[in-house]
N, C-alpha and C. Protein backbone atom coordinates (compact mmCIF):
# COMPACT_ATOMS: atom_id res chain seq x y z
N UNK A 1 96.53 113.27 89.69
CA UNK A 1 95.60 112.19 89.53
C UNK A 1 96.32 110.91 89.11
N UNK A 2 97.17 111.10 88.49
CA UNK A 2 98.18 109.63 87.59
C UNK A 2 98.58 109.25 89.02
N UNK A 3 99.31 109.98 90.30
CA UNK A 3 99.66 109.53 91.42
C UNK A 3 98.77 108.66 91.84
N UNK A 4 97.81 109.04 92.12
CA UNK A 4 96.71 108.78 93.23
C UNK A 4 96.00 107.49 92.43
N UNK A 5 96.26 107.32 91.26
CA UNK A 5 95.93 105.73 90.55
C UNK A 5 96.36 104.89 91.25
N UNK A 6 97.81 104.33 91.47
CA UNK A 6 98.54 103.91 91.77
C UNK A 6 98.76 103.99 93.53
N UNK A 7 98.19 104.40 94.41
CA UNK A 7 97.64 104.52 95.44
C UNK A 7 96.74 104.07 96.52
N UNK A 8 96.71 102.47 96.81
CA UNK A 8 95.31 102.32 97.64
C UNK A 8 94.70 102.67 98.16
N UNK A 9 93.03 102.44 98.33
CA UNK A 9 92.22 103.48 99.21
C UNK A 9 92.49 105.11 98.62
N UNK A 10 92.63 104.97 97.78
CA UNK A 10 92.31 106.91 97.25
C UNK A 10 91.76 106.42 95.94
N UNK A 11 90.91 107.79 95.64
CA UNK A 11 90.63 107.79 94.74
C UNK A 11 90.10 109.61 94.12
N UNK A 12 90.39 109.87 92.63
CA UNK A 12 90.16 111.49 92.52
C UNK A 12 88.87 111.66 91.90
N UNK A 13 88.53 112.77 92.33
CA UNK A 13 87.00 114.01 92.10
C UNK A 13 87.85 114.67 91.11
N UNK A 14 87.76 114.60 89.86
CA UNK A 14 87.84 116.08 89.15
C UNK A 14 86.83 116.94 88.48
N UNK A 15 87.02 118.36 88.82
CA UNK A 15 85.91 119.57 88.04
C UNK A 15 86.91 120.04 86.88
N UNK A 16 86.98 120.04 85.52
CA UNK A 16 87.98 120.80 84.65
C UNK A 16 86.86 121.69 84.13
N UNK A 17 87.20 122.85 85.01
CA UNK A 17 86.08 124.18 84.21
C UNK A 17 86.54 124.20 82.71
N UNK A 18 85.80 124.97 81.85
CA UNK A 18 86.50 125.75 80.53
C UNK A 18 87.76 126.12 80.34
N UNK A 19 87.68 126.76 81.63
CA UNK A 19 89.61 127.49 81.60
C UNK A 19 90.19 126.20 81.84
N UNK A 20 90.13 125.76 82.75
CA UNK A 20 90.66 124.61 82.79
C UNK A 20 91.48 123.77 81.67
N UNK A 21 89.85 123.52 80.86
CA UNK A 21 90.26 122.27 79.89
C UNK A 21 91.28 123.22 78.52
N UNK A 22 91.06 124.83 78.72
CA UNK A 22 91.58 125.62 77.28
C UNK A 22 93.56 125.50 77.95
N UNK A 23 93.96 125.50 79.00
CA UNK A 23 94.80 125.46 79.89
C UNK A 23 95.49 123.90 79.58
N UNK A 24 94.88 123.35 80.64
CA UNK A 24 95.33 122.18 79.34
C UNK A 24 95.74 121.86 78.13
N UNK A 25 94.71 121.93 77.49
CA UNK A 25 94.84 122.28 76.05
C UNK A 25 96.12 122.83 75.65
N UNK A 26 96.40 123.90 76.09
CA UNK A 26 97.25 124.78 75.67
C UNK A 26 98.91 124.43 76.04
N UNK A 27 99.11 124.54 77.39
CA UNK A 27 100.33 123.64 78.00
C UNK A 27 100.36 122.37 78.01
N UNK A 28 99.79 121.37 77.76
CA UNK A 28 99.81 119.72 77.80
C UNK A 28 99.19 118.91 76.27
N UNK A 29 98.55 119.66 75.23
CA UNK A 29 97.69 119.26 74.17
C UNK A 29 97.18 118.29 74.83
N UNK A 30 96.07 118.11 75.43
CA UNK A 30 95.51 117.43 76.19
C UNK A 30 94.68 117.55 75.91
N UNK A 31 93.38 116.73 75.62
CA UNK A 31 92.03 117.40 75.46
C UNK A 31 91.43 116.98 76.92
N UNK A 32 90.10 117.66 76.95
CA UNK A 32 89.11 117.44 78.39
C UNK A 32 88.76 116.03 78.18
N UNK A 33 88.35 115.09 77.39
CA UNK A 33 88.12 113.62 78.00
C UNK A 33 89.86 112.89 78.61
N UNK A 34 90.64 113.27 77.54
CA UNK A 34 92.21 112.75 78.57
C UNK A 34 92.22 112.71 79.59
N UNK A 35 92.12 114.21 79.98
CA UNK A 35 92.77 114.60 81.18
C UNK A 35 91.19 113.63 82.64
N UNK A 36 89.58 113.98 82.08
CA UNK A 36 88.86 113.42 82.65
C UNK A 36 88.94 111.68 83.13
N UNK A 37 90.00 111.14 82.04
CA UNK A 37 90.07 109.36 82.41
C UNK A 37 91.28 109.47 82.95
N UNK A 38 91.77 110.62 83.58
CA UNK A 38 92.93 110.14 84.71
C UNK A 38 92.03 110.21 86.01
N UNK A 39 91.00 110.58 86.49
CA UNK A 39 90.14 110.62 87.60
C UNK A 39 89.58 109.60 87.69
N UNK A 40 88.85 109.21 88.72
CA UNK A 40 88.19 108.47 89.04
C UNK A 40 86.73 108.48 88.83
N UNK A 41 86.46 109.96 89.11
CA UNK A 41 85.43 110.41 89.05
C UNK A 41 85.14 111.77 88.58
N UNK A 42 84.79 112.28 87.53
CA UNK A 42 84.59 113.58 86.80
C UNK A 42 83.53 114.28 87.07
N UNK A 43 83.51 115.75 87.00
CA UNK A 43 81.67 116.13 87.30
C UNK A 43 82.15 117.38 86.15
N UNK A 44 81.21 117.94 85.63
CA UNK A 44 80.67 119.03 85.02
C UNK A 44 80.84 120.78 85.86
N UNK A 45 81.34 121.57 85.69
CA UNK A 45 81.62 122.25 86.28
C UNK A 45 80.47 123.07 87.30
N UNK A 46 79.36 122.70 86.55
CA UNK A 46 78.24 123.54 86.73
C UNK A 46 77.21 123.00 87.72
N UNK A 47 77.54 121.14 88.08
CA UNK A 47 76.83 120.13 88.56
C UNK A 47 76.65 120.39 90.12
N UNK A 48 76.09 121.13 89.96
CA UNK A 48 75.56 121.68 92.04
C UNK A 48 74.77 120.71 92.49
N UNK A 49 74.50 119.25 92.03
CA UNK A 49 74.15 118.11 92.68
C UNK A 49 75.07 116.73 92.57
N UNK A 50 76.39 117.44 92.48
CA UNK A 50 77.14 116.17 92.48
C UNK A 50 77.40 115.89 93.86
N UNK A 51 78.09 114.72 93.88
CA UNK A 51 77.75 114.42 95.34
C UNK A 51 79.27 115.30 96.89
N UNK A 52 79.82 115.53 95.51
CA UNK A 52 80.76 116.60 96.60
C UNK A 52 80.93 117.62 96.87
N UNK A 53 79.22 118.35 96.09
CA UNK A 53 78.79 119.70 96.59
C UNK A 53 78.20 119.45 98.10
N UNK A 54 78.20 118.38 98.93
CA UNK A 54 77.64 117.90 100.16
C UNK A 54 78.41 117.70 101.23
N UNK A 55 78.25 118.22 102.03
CA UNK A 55 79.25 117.83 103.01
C UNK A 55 78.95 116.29 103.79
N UNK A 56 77.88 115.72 103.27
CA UNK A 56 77.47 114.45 104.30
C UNK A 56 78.16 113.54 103.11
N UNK A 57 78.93 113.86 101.97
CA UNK A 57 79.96 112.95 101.14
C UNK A 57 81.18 113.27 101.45
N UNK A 58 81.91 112.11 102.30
CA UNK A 58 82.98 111.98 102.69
C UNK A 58 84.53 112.12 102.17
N UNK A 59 85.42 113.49 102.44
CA UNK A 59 86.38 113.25 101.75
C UNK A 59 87.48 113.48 101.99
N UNK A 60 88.71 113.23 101.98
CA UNK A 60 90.03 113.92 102.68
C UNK A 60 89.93 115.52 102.16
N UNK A 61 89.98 116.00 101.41
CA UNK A 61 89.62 117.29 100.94
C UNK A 61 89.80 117.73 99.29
N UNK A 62 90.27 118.62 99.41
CA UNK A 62 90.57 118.81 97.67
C UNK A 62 91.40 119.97 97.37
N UNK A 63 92.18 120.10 96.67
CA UNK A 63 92.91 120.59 95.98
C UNK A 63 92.42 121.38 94.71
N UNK A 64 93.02 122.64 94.59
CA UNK A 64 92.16 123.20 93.33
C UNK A 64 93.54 123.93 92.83
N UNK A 65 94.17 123.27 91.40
CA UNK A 65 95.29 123.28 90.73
C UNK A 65 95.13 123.73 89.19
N UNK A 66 95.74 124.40 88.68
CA UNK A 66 95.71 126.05 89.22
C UNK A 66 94.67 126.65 89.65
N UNK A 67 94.76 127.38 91.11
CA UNK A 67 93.93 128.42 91.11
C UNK A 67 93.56 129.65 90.20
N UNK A 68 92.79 130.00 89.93
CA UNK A 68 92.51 131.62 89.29
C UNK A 68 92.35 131.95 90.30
N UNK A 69 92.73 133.84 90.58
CA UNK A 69 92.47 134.68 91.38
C UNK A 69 91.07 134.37 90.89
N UNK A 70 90.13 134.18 90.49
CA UNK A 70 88.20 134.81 90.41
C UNK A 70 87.89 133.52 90.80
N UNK A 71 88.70 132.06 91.10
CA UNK A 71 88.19 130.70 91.93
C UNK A 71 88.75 131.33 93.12
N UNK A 72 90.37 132.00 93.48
CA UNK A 72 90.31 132.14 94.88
C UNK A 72 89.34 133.11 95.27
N UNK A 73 89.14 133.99 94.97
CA UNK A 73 87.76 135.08 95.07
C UNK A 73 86.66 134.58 95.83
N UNK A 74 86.38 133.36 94.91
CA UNK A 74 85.22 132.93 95.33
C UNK A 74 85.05 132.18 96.52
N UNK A 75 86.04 131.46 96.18
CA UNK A 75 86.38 131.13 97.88
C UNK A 75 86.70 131.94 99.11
N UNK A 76 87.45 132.64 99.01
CA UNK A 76 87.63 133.58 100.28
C UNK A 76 86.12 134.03 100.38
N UNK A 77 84.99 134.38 99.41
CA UNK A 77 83.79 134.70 99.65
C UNK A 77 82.97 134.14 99.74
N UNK A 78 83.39 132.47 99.80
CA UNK A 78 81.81 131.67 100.00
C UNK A 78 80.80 132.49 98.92
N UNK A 79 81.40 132.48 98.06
CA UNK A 79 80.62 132.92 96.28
C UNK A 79 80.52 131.45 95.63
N UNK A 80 79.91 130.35 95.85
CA UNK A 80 79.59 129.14 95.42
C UNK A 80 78.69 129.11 94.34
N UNK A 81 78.98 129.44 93.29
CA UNK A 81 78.05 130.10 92.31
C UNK A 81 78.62 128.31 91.06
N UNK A 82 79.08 127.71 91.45
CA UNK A 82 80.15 126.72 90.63
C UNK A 82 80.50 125.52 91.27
N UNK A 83 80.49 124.10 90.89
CA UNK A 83 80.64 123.07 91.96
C UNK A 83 82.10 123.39 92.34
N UNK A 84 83.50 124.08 91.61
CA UNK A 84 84.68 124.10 91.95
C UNK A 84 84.48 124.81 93.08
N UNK A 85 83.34 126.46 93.68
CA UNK A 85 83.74 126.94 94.68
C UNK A 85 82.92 126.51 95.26
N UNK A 86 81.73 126.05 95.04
CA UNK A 86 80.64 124.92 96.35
C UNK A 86 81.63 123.93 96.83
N UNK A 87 82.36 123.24 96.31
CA UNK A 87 82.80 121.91 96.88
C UNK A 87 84.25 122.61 97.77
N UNK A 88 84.51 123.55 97.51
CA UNK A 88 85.56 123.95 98.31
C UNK A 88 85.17 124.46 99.28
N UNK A 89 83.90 125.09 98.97
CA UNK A 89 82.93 125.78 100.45
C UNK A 89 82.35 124.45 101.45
N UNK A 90 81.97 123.86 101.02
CA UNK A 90 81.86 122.24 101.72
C UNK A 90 83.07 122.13 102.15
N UNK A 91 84.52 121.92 101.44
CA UNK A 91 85.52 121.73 102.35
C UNK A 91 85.90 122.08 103.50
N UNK A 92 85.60 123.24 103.59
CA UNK A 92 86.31 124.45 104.72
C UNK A 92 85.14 124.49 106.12
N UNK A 93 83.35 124.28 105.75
CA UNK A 93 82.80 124.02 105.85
C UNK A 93 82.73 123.13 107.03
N UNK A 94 83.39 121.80 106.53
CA UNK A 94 83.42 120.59 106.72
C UNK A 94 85.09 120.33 107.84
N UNK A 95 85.57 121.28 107.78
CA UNK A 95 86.87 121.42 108.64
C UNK A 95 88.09 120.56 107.84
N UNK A 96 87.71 119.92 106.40
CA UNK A 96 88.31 119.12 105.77
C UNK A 96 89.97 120.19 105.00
N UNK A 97 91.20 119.15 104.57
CA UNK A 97 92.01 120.11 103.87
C UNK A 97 91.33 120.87 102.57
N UNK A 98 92.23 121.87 102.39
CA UNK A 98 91.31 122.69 101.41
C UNK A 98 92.91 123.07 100.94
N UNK A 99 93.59 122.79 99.48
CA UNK A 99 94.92 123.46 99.13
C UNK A 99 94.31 124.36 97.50
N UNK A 100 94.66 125.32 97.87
CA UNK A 100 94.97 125.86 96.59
C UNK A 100 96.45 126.47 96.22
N UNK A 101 96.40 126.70 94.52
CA UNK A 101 97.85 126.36 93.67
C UNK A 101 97.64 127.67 93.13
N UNK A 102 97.96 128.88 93.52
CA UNK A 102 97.45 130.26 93.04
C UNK A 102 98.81 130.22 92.00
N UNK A 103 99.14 130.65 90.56
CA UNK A 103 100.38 130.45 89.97
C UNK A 103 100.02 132.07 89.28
N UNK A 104 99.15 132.75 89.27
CA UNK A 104 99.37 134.03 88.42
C UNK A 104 100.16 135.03 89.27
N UNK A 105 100.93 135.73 88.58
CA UNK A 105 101.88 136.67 89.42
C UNK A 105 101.88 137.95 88.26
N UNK A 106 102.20 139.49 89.00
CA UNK A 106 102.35 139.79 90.14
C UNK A 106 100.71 139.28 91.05
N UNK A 107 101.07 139.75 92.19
CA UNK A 107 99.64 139.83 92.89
C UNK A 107 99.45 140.93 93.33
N UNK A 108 98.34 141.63 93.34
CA UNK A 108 97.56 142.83 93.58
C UNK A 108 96.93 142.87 95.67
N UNK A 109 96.39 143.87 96.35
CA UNK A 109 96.07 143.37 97.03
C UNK A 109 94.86 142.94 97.13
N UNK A 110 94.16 142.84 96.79
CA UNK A 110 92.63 142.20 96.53
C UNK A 110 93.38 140.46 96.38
N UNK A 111 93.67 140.24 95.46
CA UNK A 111 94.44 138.72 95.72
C UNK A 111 95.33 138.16 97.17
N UNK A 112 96.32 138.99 97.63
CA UNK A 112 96.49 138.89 98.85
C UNK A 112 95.64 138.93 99.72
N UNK A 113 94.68 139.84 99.40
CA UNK A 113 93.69 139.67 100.99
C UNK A 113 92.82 138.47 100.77
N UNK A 114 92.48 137.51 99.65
CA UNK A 114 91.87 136.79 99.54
C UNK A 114 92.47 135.54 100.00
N UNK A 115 94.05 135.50 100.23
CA UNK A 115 94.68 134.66 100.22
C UNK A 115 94.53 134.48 101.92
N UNK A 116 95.11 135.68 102.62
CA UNK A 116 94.89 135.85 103.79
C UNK A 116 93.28 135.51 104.39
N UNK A 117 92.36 135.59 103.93
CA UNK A 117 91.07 135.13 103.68
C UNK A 117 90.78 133.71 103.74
N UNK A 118 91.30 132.86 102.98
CA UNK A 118 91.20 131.61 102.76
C UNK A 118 92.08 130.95 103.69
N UNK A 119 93.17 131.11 104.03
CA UNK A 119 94.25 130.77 105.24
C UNK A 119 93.62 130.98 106.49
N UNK A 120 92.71 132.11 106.74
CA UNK A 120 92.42 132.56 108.47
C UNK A 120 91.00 131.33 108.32
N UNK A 121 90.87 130.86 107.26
CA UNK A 121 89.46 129.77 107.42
C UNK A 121 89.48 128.63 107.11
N UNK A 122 91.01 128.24 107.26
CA UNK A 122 91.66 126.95 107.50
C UNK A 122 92.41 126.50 106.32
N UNK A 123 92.52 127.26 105.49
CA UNK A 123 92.57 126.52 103.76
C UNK A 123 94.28 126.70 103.61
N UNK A 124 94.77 126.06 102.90
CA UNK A 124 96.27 126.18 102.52
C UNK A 124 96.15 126.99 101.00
N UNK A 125 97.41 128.46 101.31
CA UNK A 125 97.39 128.46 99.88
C UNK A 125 99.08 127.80 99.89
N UNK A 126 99.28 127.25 98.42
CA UNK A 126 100.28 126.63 98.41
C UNK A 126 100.76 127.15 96.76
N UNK A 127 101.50 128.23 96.91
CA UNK A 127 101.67 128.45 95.36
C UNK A 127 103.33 127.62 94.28
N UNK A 128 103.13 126.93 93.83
CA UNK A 128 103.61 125.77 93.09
C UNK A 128 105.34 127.03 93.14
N UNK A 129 106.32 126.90 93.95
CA UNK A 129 106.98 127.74 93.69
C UNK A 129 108.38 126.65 93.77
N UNK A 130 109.29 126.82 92.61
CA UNK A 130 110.09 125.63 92.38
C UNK A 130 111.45 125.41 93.65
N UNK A 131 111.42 124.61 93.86
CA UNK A 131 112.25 123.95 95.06
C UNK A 131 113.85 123.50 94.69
N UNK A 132 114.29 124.18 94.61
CA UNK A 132 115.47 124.34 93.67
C UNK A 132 116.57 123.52 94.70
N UNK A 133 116.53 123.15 95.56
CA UNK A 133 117.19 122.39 96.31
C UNK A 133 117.24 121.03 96.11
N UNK A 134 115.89 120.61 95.49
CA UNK A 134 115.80 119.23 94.86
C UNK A 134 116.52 119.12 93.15
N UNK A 135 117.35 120.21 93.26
CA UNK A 135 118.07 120.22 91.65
C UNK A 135 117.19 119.55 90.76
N UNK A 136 116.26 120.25 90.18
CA UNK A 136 115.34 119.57 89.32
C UNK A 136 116.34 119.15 87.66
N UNK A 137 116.24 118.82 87.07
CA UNK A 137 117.23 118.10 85.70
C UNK A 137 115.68 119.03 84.72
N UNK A 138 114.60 119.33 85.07
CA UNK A 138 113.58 119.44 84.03
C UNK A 138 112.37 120.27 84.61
N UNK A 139 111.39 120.51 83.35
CA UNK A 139 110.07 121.13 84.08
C UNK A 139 109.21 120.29 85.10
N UNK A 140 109.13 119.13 83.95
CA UNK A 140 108.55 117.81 84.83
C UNK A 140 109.22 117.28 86.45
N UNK A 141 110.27 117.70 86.24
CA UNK A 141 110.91 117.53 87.97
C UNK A 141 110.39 118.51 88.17
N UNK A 142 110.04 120.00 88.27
CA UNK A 142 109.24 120.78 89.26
C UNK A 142 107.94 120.79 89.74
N UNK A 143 107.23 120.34 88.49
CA UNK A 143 105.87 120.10 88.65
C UNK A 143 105.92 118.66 89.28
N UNK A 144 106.94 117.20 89.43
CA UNK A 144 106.65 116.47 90.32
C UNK A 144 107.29 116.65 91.47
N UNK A 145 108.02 117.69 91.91
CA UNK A 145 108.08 117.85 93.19
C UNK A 145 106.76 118.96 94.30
N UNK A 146 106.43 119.79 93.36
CA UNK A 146 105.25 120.58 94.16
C UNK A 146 104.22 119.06 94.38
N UNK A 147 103.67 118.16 93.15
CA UNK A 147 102.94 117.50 93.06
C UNK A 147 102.82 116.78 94.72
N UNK A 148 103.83 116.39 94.63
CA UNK A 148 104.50 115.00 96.07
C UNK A 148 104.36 115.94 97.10
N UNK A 149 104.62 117.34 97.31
CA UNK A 149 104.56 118.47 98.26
C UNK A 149 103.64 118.40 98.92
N UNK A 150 102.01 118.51 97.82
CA UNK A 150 100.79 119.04 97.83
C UNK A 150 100.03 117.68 98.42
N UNK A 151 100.46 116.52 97.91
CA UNK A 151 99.78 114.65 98.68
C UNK A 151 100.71 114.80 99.83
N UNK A 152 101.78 115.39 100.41
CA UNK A 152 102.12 115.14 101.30
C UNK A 152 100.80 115.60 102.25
N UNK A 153 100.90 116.66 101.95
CA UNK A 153 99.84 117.39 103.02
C UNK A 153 98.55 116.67 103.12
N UNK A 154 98.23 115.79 102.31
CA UNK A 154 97.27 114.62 102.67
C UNK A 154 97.65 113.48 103.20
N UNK A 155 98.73 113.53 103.18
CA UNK A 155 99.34 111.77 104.05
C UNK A 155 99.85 110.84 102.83
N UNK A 156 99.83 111.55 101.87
CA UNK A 156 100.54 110.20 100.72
C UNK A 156 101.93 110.76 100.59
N UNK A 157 102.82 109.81 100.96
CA UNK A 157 104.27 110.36 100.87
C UNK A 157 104.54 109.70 99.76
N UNK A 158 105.80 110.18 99.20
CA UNK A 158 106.28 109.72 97.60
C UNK A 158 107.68 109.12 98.31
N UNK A 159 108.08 108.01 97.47
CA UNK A 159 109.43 107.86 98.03
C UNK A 159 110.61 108.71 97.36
N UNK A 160 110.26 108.86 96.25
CA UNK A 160 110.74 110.02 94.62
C UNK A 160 111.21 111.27 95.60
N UNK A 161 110.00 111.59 96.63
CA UNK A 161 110.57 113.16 96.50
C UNK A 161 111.97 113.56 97.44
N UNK A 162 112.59 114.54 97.05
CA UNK A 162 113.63 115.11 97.37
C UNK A 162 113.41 115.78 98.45
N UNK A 163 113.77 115.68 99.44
CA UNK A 163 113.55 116.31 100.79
C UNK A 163 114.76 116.93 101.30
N UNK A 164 114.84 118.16 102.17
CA UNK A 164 115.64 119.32 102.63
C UNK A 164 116.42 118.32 103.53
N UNK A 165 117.90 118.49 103.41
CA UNK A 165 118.38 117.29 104.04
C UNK A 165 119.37 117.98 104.96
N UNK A 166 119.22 119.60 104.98
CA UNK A 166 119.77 120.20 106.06
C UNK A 166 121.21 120.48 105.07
N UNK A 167 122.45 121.67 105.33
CA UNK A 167 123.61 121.62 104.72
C UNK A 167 124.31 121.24 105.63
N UNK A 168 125.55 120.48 105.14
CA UNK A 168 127.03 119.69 105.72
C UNK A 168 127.61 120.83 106.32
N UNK A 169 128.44 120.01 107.15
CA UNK A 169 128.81 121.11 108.39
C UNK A 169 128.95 122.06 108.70
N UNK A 170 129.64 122.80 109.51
CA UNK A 170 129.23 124.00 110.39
C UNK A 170 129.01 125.78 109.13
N UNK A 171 128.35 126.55 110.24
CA UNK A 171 128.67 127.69 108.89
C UNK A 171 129.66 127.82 108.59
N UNK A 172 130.64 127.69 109.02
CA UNK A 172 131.88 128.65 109.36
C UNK A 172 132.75 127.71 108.00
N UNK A 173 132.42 126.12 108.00
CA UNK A 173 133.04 125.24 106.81
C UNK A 173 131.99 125.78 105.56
N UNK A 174 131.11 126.23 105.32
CA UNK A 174 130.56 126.30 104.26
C UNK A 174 130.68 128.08 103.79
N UNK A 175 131.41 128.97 104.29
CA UNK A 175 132.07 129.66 103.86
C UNK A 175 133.04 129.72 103.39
């Protein structure tokens, strides 16, 4: 969301469920109004009349960072019981991007098949997995390189990010 400030013509939807904001909380001491005035626009987790439980409200798509396996669940099941899995069901819905950030590990297969689930119905899973090629110096370099990864896939390129630049010459010299 701090990206997408700084960004013309965009602007962010955030839902911070409970887990969410205790998550926060916990890794960032952040409280839920903080993290809510980096958005543009905030809704209530529970708000099944906000306006991006609709598909006739226009949007590049959305991102749902971190996933829980029981949000991807719900998604692979069109279980919209929550504006986080209504508005993602509108996404997919809507033929719009749909990324999720699944980070709990191991995975079981009930999580894999959900994943496979959400992928065969257009959705990206994209699990935040560190890119070690961009020699990160820090945590904050990993989490801003998935970050720049995840807007790529919307069309906002970063000039920051570190991109695969292929290795120097032949195999045979890099043995």
């Amino acid at each position: 969301m701090r990206i997408l400030k700084n960004v013309s013509g965009w602007e962010s939807h955030l839902i911070l469920t409970d887990a969410g904001a205790l998550n926060v909380w916990h890794e960032l001491k952040m409280r839920r109004k903080d993290v809510e005035r980096l958005a543009s626009v905030a809704y209530h987790p529970k708000d099944i009349a906000a306006t991006i439980a609709s598909g006739s409200y226009v949007t590049q798509g959305m991102v749902i960072a971190p996933c829980s396996m029981k949000t991807l669940a719900a998604v692979a099941h069109a279980h919209a019981d929550d504006l986080v899995s209504r508005a993602a069901d509108v996404v997919l819905k809507e033929r719009r991007r749909l990324v999720l950030m699944p980070r709990e590990t191991p995975l079981n297969l009930a999580h894999l098949r959900n994943m496979v689930a959400v992928t065969e119905m257009g959705g990206i899973v994209f699990p935040p997995v560190p890119a070690f090629y961009a020699q990160p110096k820090s945590l904050d370099d990993l989490v801003a390189h998935s970050v720049a990864r995840v807007l790529d896939l919307f069309g906002v390129h970063s000039a920051k990010l570190k991109r695969w630049q292929g290795l120097k010459g032949t195999p045979a010299e890099r043995d």
